[in-house]
PDB file of N, CA and C in Angstrom:
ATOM      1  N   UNK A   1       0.823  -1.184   0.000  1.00  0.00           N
ATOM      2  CA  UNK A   1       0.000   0.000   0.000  1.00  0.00           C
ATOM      3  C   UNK A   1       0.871   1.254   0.000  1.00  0.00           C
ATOM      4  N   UNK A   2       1.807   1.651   0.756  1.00  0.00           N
ATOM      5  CA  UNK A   2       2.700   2.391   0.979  1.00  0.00           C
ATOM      6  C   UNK A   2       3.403   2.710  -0.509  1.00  0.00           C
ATOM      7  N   UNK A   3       3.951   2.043  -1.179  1.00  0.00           N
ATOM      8  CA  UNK A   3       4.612   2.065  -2.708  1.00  0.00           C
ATOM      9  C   UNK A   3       3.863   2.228  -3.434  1.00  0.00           C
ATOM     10  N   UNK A   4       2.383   2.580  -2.982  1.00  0.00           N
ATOM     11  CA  UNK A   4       1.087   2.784  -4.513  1.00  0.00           C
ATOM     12  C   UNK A   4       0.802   4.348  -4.616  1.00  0.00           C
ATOM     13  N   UNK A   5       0.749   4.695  -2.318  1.00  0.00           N
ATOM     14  CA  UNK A   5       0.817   6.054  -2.236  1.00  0.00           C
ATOM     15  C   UNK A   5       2.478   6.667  -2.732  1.00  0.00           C
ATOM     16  N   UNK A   6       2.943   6.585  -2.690  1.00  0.00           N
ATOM     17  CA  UNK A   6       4.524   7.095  -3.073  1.00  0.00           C
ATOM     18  C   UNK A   6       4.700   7.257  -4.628  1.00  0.00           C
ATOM     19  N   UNK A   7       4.224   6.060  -5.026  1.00  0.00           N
ATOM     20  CA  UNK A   7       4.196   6.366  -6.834  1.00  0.00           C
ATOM     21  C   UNK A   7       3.211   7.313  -7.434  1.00  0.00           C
ATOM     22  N   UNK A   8       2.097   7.277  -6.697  1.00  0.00           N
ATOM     23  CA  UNK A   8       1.551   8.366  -6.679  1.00  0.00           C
ATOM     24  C   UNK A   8       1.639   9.713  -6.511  1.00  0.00           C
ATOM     25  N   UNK A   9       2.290   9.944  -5.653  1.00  0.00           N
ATOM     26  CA  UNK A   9       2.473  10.949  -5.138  1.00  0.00           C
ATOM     27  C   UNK A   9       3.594  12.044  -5.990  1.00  0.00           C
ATOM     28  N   UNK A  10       4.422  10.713  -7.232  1.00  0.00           N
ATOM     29  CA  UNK A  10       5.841  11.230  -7.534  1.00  0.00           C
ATOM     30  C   UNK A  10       4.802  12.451  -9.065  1.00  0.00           C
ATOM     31  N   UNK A  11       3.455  12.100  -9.469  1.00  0.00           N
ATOM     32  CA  UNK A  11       2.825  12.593 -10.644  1.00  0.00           C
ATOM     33  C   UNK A  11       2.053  14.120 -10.352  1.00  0.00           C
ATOM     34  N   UNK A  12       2.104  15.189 -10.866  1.00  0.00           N
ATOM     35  CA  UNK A  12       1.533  16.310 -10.758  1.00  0.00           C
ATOM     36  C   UNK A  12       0.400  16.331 -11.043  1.00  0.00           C
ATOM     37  N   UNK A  13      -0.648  17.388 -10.501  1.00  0.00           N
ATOM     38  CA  UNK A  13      -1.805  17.437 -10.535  1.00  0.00           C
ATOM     39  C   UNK A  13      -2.319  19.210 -10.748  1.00  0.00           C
ATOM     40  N   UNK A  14      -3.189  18.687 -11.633  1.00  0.00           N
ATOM     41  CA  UNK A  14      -3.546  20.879 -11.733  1.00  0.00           C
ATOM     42  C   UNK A  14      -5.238  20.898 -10.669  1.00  0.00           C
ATOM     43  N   UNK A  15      -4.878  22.016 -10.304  1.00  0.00           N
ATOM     44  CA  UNK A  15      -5.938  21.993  -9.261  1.00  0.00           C
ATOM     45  C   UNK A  15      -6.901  23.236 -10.082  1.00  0.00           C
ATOM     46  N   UNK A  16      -8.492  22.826  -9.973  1.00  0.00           N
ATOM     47  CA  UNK A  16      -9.422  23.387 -10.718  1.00  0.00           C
ATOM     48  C   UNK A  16      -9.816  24.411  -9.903  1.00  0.00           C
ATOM     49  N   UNK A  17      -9.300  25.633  -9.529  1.00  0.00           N
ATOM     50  CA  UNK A  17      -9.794  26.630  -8.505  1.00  0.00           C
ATOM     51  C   UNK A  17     -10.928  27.895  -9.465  1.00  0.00           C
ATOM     52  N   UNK A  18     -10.941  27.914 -10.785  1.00  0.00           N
ATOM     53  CA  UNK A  18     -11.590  28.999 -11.567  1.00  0.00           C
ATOM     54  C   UNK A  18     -12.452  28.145 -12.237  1.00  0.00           C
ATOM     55  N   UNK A  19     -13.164  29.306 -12.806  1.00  0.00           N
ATOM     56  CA  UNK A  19     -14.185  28.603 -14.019  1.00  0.00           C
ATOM     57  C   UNK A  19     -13.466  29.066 -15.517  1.00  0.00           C
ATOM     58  N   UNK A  20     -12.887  30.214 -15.506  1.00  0.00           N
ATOM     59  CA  UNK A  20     -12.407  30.475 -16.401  1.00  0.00           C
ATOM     60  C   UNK A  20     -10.898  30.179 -16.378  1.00  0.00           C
ATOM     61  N   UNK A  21     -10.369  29.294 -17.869  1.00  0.00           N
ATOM     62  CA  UNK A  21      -8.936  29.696 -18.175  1.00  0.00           C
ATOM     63  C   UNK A  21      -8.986  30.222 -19.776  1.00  0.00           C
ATOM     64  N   UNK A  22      -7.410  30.411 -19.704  1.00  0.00           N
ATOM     65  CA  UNK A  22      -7.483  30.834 -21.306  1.00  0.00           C
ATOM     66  C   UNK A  22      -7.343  29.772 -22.129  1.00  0.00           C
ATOM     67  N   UNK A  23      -7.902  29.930 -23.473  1.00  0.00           N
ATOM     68  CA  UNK A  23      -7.951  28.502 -24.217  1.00  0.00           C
ATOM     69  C   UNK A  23      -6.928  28.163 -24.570  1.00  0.00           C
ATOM     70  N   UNK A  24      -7.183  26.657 -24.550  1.00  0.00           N
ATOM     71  CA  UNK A  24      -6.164  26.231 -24.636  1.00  0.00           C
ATOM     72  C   UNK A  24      -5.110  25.236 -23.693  1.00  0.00           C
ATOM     73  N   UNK A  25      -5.106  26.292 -22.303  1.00  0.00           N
ATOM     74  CA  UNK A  25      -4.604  26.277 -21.342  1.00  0.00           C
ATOM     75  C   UNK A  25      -4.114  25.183 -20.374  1.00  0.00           C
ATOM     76  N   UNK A  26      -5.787  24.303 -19.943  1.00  0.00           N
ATOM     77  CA  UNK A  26      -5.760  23.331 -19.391  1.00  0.00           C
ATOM     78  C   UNK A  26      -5.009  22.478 -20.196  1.00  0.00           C
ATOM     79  N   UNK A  27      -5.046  22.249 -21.483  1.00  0.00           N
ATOM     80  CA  UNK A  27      -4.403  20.166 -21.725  1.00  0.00           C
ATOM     81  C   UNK A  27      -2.860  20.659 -21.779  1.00  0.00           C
ATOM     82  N   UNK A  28      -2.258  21.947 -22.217  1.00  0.00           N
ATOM     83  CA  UNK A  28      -1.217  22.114 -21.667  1.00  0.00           C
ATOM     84  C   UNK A  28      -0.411  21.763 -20.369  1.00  0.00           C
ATOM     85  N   UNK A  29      -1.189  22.210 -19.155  1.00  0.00           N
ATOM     86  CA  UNK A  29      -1.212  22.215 -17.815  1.00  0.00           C
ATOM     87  C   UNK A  29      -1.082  20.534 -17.820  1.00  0.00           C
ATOM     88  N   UNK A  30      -1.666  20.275 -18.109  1.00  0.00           N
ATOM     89  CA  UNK A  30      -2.639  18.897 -17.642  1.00  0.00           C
ATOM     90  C   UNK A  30      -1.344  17.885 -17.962  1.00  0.00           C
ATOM     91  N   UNK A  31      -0.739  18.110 -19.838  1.00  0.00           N
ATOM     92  CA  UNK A  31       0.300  17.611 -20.251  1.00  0.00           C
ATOM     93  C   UNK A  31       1.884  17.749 -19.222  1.00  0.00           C
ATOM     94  N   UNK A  32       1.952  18.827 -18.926  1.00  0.00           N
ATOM     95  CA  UNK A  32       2.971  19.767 -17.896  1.00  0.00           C
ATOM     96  C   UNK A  32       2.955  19.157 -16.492  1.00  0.00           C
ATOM     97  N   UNK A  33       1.847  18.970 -16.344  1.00  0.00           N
ATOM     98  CA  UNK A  33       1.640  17.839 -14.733  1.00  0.00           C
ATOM     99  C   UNK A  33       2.617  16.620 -14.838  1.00  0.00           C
ATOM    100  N   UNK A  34       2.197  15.781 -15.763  1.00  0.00           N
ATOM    101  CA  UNK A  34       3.009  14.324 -16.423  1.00  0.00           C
ATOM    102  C   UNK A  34       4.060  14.576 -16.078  1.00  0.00           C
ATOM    103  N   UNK A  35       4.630  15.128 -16.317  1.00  0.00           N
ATOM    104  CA  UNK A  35       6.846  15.278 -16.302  1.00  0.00           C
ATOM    105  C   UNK A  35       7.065  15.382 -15.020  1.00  0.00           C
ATOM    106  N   UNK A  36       7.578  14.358 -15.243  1.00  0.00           N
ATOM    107  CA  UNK A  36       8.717  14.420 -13.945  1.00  0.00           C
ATOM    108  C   UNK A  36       9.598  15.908 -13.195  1.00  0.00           C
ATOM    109  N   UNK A  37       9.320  15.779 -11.848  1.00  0.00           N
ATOM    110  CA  UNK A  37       9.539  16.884 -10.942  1.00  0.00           C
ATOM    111  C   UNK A  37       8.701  18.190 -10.623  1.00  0.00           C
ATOM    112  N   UNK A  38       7.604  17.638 -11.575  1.00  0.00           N
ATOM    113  CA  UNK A  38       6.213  18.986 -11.710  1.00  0.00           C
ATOM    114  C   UNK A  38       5.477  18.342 -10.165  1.00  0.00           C
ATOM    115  N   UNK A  39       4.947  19.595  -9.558  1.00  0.00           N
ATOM    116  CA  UNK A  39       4.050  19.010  -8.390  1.00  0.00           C
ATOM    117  C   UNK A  39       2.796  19.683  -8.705  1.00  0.00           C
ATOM    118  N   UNK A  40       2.180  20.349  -8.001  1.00  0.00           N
ATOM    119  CA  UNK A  40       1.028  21.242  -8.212  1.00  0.00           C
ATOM    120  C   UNK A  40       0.693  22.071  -9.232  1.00  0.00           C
ATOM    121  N   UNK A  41      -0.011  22.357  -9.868  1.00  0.00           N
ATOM    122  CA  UNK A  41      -0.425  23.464 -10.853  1.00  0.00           C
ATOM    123  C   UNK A  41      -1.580  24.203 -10.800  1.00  0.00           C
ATOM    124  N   UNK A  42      -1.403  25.381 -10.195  1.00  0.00           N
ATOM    125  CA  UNK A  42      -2.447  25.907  -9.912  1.00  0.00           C
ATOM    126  C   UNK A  42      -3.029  27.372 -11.117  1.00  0.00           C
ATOM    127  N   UNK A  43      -3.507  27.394 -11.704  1.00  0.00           N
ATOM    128  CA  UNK A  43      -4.236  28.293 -12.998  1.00  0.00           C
ATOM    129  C   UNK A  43      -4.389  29.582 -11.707  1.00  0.00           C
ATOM    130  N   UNK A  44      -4.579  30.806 -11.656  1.00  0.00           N
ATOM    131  CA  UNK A  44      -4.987  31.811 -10.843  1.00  0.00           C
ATOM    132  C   UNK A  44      -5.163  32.971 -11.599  1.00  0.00           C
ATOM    133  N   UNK A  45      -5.154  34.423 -11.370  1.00  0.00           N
ATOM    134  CA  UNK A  45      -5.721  35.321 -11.776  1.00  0.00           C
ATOM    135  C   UNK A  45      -5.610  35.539 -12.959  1.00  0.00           C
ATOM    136  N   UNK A  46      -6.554  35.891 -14.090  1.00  0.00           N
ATOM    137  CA  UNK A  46      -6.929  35.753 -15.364  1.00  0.00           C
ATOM    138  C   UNK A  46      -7.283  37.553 -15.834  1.00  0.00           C
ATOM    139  N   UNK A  47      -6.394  37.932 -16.710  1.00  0.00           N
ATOM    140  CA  UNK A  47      -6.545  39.487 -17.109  1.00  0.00           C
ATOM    141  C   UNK A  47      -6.740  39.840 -18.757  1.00  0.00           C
ATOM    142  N   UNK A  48      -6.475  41.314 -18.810  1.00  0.00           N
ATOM    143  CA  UNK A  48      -6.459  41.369 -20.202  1.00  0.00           C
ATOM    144  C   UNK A  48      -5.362  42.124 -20.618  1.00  0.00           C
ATOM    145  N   UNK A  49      -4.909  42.285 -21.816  1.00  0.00           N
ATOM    146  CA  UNK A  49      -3.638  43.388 -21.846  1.00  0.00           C
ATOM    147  C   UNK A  49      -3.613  43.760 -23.193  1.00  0.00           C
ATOM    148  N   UNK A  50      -2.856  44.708 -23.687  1.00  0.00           N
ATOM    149  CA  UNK A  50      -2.988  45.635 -24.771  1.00  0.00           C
ATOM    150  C   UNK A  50      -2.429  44.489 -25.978  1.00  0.00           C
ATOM    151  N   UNK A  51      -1.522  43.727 -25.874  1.00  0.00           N
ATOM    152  CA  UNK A  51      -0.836  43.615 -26.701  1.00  0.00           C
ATOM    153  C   UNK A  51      -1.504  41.844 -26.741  1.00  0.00           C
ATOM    154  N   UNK A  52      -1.756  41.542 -28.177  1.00  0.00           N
ATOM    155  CA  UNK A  52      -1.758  40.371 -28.702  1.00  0.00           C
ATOM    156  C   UNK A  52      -1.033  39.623 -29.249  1.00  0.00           C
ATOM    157  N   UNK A  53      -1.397  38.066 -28.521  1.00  0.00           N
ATOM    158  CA  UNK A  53      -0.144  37.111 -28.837  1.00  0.00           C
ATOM    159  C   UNK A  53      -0.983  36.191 -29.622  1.00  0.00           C
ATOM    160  N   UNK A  54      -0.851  35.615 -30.566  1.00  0.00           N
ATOM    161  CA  UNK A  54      -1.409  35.014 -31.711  1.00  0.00           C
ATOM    162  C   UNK A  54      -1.617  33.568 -30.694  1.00  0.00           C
ATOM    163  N   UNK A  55      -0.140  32.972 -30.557  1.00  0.00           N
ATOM    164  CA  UNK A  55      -0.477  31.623 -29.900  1.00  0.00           C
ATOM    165  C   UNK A  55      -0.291  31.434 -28.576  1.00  0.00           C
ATOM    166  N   UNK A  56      -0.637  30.178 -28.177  1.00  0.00           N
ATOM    167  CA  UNK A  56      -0.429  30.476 -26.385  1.00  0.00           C
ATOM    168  C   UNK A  56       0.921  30.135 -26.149  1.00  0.00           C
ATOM    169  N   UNK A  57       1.640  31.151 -24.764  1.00  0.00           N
ATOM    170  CA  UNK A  57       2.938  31.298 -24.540  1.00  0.00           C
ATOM    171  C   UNK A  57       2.760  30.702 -22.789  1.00  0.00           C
ATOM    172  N   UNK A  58       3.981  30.384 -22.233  1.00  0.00           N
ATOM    173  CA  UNK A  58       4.149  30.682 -21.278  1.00  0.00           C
ATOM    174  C   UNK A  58       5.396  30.449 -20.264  1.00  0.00           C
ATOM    175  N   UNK A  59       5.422  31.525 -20.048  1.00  0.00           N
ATOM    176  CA  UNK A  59       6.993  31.904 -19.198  1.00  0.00           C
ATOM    177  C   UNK A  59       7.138  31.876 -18.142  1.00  0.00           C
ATOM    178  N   UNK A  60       8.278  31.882 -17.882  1.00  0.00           N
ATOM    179  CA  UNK A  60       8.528  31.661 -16.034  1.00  0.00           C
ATOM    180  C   UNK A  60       8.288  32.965 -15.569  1.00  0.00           C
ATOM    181  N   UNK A  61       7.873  33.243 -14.754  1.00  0.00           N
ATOM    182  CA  UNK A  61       7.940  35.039 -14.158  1.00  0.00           C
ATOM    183  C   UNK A  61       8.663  35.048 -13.182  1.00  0.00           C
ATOM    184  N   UNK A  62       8.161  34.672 -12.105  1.00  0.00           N
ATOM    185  CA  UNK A  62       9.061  34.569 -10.643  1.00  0.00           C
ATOM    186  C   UNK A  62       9.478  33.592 -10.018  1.00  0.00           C
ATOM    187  N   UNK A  63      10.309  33.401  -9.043  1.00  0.00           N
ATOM    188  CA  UNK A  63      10.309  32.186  -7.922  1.00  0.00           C
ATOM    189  C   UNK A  63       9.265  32.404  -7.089  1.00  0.00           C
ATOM    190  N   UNK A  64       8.652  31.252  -6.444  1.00  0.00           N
ATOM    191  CA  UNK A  64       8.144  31.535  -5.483  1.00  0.00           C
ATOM    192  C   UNK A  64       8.565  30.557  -4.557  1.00  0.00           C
ATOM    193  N   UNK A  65       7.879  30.521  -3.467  1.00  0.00           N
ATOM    194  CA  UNK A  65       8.659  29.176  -2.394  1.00  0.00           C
ATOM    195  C   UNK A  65       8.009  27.953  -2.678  1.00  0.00           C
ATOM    196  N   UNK A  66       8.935  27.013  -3.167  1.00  0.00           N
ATOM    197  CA  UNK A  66       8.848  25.501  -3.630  1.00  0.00           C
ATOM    198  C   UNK A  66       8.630  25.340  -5.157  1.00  0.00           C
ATOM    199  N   UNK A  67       8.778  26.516  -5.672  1.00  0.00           N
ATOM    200  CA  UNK A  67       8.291  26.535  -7.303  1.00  0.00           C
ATOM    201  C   UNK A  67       8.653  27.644  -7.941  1.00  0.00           C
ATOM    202  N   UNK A  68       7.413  28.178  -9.264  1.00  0.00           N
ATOM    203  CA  UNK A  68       8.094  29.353  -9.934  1.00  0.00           C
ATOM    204  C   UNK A  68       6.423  30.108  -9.768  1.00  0.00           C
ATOM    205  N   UNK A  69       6.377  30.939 -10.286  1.00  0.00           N
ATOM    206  CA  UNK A  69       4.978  31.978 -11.048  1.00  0.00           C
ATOM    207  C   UNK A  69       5.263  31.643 -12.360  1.00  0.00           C
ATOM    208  N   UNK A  70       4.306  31.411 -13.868  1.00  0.00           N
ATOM    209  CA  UNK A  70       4.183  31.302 -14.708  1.00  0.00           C
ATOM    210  C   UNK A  70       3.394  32.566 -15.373  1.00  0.00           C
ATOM    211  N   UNK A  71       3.378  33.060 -16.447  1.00  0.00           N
ATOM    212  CA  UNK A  71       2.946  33.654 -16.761  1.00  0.00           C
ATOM    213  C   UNK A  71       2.350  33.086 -18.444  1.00  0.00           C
ATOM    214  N   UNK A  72       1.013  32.847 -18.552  1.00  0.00           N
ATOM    215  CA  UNK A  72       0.094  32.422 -19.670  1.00  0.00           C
ATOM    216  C   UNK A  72      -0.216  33.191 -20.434  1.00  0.00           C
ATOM    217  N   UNK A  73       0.006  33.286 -22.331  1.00  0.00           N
ATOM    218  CA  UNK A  73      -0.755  34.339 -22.706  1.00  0.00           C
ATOM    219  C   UNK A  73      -1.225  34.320 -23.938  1.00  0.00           C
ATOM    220  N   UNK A  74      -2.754  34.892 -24.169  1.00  0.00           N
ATOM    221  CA  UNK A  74      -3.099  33.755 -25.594  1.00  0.00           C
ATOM    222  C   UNK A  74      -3.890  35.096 -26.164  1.00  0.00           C
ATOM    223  N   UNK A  75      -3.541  35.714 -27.230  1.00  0.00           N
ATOM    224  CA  UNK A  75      -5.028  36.784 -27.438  1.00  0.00           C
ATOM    225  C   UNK A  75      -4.873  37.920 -26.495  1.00  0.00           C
ATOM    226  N   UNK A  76      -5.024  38.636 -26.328  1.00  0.00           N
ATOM    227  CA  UNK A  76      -5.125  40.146 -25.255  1.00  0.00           C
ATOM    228  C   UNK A  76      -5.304  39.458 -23.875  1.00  0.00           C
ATOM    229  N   UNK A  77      -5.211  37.877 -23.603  1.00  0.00           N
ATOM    230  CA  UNK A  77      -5.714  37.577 -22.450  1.00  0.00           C
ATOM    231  C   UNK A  77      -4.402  36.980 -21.968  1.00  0.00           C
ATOM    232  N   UNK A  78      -3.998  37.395 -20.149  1.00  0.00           N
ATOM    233  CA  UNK A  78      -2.996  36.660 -19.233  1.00  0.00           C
ATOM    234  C   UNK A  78      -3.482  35.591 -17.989  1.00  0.00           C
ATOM    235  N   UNK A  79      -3.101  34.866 -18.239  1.00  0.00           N
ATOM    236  CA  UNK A  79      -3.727  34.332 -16.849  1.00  0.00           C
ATOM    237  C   UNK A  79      -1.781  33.799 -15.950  1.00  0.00           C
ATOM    238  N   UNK A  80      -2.068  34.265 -14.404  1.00  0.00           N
ATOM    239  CA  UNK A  80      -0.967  33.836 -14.137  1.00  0.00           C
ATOM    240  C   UNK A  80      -1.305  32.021 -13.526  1.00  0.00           C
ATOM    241  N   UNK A  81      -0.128  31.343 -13.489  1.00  0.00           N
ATOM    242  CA  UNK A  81      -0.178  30.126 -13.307  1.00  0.00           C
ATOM    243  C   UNK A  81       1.254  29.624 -12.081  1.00  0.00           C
ATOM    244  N   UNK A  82       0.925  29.080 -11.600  1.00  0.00           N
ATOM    245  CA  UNK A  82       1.813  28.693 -10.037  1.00  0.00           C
ATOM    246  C   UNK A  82       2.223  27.313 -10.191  1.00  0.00           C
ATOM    247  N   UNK A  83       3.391  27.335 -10.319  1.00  0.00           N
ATOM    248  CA  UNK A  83       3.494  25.747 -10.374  1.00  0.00           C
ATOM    249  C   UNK A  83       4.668  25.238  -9.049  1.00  0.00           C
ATOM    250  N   UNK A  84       4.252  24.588  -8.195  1.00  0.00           N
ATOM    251  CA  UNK A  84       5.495  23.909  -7.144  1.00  0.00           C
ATOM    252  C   UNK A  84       6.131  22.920  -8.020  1.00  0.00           C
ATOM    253  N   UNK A  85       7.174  22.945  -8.269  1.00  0.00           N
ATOM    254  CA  UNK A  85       8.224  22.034  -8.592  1.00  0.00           C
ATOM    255  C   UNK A  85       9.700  22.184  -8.007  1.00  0.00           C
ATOM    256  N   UNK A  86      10.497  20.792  -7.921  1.00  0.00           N
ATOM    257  CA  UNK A  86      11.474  20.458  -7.509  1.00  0.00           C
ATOM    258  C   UNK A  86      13.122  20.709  -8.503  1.00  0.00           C
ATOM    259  N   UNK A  87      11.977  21.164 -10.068  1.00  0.00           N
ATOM    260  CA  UNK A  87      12.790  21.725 -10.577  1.00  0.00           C
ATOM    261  C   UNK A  87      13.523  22.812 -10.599  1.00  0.00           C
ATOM    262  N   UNK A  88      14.658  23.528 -11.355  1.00  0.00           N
ATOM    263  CA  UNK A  88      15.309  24.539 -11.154  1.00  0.00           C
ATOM    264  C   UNK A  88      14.501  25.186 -12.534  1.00  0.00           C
ATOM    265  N   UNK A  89      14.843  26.309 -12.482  1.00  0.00           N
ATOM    266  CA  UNK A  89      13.958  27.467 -13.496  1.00  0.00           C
ATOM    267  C   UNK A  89      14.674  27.037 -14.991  1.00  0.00           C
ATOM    268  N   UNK A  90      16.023  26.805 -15.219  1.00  0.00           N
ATOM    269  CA  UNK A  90      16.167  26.508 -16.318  1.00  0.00           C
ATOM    270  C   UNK A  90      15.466  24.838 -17.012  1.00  0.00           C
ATOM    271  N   UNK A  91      15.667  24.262 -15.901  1.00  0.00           N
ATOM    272  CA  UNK A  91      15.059  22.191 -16.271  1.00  0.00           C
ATOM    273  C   UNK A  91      13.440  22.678 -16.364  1.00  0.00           C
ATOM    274  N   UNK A  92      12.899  23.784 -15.704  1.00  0.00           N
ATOM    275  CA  UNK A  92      11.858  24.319 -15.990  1.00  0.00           C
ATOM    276  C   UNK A  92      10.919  24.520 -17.328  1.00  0.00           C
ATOM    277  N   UNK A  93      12.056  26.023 -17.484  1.00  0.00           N
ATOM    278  CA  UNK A  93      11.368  26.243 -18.738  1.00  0.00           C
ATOM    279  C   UNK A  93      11.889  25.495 -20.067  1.00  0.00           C
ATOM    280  N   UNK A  94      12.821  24.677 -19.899  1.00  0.00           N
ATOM    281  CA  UNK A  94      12.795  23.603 -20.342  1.00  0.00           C
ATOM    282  C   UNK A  94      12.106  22.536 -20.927  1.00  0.00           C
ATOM    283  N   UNK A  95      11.173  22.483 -20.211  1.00  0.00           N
ATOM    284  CA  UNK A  95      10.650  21.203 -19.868  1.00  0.00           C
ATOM    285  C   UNK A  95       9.063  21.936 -20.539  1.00  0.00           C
ATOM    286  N   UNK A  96       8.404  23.062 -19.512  1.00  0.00           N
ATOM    287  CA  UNK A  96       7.509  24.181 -20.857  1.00  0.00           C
ATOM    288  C   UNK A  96       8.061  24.005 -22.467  1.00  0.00           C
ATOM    289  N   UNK A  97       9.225  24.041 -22.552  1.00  0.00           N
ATOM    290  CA  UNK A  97       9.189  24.629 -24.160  1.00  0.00           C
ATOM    291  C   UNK A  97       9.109  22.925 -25.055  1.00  0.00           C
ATOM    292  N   UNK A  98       9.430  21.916 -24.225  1.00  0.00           N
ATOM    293  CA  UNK A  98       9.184  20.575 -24.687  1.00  0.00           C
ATOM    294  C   UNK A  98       7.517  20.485 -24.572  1.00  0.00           C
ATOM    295  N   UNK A  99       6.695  20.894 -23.746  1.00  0.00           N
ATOM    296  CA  UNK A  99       5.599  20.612 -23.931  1.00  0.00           C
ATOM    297  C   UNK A  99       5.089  21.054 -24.600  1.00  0.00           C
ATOM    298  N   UNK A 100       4.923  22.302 -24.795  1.00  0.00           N
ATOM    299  CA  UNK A 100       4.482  23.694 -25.616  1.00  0.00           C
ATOM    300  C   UNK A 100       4.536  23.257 -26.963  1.00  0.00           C
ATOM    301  N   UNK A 101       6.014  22.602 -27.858  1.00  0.00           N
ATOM    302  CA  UNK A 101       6.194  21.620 -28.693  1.00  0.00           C
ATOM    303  C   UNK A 101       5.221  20.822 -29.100  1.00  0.00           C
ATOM    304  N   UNK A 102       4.900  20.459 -28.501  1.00  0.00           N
ATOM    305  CA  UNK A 102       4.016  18.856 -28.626  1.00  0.00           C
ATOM    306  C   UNK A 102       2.554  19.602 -28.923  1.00  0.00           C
ATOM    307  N   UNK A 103       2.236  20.643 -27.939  1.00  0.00           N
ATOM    308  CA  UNK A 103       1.011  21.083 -28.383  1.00  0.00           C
ATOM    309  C   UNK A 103       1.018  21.652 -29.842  1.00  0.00           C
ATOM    310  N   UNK A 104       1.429  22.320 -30.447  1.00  0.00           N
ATOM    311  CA  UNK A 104       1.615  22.689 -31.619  1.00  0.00           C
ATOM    312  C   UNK A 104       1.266  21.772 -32.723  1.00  0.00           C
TER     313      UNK A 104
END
């Protein structure tokens, strides 16, 4: 029982706290969970901004404690995104620009 919770435990999970994301967004996330050293993914405040990005982007913004801030952006729309990982910011966005890949 112990080795079922543990293997478990090693896979990321995005947590559904909004009704709204930007499109797209989730099977990214969802894909981004899968990889190894991703923990939590949390989607959070959702804005608008002057400047349009044709496809969806997303960058590291900050550290935070146990992880980074992400920054999402698809159309005049940002949503920021929180991810705890064990990774370092470069195996990071790394690891974004391999997924990001695949979505395409």
């Amino acid at each position: 029982m112990g080795a079922g919770i543990r293997a478990e435990s090693l896979k990321g999970r995005v947590v559904w706290n909004h009704s709204t994301h930007l499109p797209g967004l989730i099977p990214v996330l969802e894909r981004l969970a899968e990889q190894t050293g991703i923990g939590t993914i949390t989607p959070a405040v959702i804005g608008r901004t002057k400047a349009n990005t044709p496809k969806l982007l997303l960058k590291v913004s900050v550290p935070i404690r146990g992880g980074f801030k992400l920054i999402a952006r698809k159309g005049k729309t940002f949503q920021e995104v929180f991810v705890l990982t064990r990774l370092s910011q470069a195996e990071l966005e790394a690891t974004i620009a391999q997924v990001l890949s695949r979505a395409a």
